[in-house]
Protein backbone atom coordinates (compact mmCIF):
# COMPACT_ATOMS: atom_id res chain seq x y z
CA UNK A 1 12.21 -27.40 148.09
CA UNK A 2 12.54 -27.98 151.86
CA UNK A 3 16.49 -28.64 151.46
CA UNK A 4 17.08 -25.69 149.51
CA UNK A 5 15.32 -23.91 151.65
CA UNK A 6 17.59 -25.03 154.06
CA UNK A 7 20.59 -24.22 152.39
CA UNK A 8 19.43 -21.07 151.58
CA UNK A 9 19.43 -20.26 155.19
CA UNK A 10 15.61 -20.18 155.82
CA UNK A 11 14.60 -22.66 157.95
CA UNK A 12 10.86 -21.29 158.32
CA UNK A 13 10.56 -22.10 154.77
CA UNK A 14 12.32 -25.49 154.78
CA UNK A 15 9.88 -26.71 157.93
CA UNK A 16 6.72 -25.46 155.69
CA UNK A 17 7.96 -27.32 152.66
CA UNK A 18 8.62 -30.38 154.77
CA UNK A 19 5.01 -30.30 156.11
CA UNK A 20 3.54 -29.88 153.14
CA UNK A 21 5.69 -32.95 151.72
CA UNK A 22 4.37 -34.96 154.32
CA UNK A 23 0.74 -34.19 154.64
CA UNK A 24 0.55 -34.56 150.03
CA UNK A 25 1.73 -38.10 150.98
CA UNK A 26 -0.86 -38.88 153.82
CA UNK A 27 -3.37 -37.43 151.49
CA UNK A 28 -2.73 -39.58 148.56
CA UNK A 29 -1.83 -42.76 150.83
CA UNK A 30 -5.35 -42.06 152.66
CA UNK A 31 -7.25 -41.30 149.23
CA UNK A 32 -5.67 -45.07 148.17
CA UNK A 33 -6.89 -46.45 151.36
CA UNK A 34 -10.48 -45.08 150.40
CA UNK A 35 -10.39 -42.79 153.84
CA UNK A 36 -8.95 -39.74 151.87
CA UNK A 37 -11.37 -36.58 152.93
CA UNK A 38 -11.25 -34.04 149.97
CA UNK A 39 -9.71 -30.41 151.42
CA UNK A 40 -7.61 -31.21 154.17
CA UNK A 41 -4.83 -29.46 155.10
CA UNK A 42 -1.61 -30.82 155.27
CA UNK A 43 -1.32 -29.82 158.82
CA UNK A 44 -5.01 -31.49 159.44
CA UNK A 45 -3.61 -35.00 157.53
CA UNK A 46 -0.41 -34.45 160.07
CA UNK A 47 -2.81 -33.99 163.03
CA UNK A 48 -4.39 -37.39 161.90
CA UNK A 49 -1.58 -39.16 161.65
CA UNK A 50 0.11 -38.14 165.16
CA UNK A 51 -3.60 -39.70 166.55
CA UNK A 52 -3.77 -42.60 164.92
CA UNK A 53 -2.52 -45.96 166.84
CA UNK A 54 -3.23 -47.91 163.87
CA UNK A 55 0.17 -46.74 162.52
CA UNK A 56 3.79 -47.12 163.80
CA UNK A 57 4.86 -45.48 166.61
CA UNK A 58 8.14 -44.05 164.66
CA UNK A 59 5.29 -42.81 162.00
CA UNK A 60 2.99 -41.18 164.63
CA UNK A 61 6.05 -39.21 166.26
CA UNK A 62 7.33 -37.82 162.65
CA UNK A 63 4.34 -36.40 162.13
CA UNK A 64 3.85 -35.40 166.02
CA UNK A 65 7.41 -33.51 165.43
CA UNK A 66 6.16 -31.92 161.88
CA UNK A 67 2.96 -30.16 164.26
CA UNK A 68 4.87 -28.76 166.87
CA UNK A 69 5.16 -25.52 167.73
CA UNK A 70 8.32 -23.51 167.41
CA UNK A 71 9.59 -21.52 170.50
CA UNK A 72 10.64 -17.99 170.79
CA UNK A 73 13.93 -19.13 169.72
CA UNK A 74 12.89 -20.21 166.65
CA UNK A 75 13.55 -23.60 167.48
CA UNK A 76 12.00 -27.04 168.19
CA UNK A 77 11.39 -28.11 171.84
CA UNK A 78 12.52 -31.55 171.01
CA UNK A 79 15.65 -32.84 169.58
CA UNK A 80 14.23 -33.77 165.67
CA UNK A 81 15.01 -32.50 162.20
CA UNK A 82 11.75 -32.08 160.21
CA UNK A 83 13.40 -32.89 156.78
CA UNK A 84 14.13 -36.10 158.12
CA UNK A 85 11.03 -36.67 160.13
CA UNK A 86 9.25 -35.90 156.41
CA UNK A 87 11.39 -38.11 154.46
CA UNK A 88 10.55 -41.00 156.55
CA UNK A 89 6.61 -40.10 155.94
CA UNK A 90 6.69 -39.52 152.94
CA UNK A 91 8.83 -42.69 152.32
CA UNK A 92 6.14 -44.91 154.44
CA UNK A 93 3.30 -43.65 152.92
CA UNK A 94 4.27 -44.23 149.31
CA UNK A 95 5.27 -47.48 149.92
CA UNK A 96 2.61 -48.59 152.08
CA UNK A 97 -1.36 -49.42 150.67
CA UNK A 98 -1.91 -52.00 152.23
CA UNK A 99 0.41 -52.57 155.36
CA UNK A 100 -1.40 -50.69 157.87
């Protein structure tokens, strides 16, 4: 949904979609792990994931980028494409259950 959002022209949408991508795959990676806490937002399991030095660096910043805030430009303050910051997430956390 994110990249058609994207091709569609609405990047709002396409950033939400990517969040949401992410955070369902923390959520089910942490639920695996036996850590999973019932009701969490995907923002929250983001939030998490950006704090936690237990996991990669390159996995702490994707999900850093996915919780920033957007300027008055509508743009990121860093240099990062969320799509891609949530495919590599979402890609590490349904591979990995017992890696980290």
């Amino acid at each position: 949904m994110a990249v058609t959002a994207r091709f569609g022209g609405n990047e709002g949408k396409a950033r939400v979609c990517a969040r949401r991508a992410a955070g369902w795959a923390i959520r089910g990676w942490r639920e695996r792990q036996g850590i999973g806490q019932r009701g969490q937002s995907a923002h929250r399991h983001l939030q998490g994931t950006a704090l936690d030095r237990s996991l990669p660096a390159h996995i702490r910043a994707a999900a850093a980028h996915l919780i920033l805030r957007i300027g008055e430009d509508h743009e990121l303050p860093v240099d990062a494409d969320v799509l891609d910051d949530a495919r590599v997430l979402v890609n590490f956390f349904l591979v990995s259950d017992d890696d980290c």
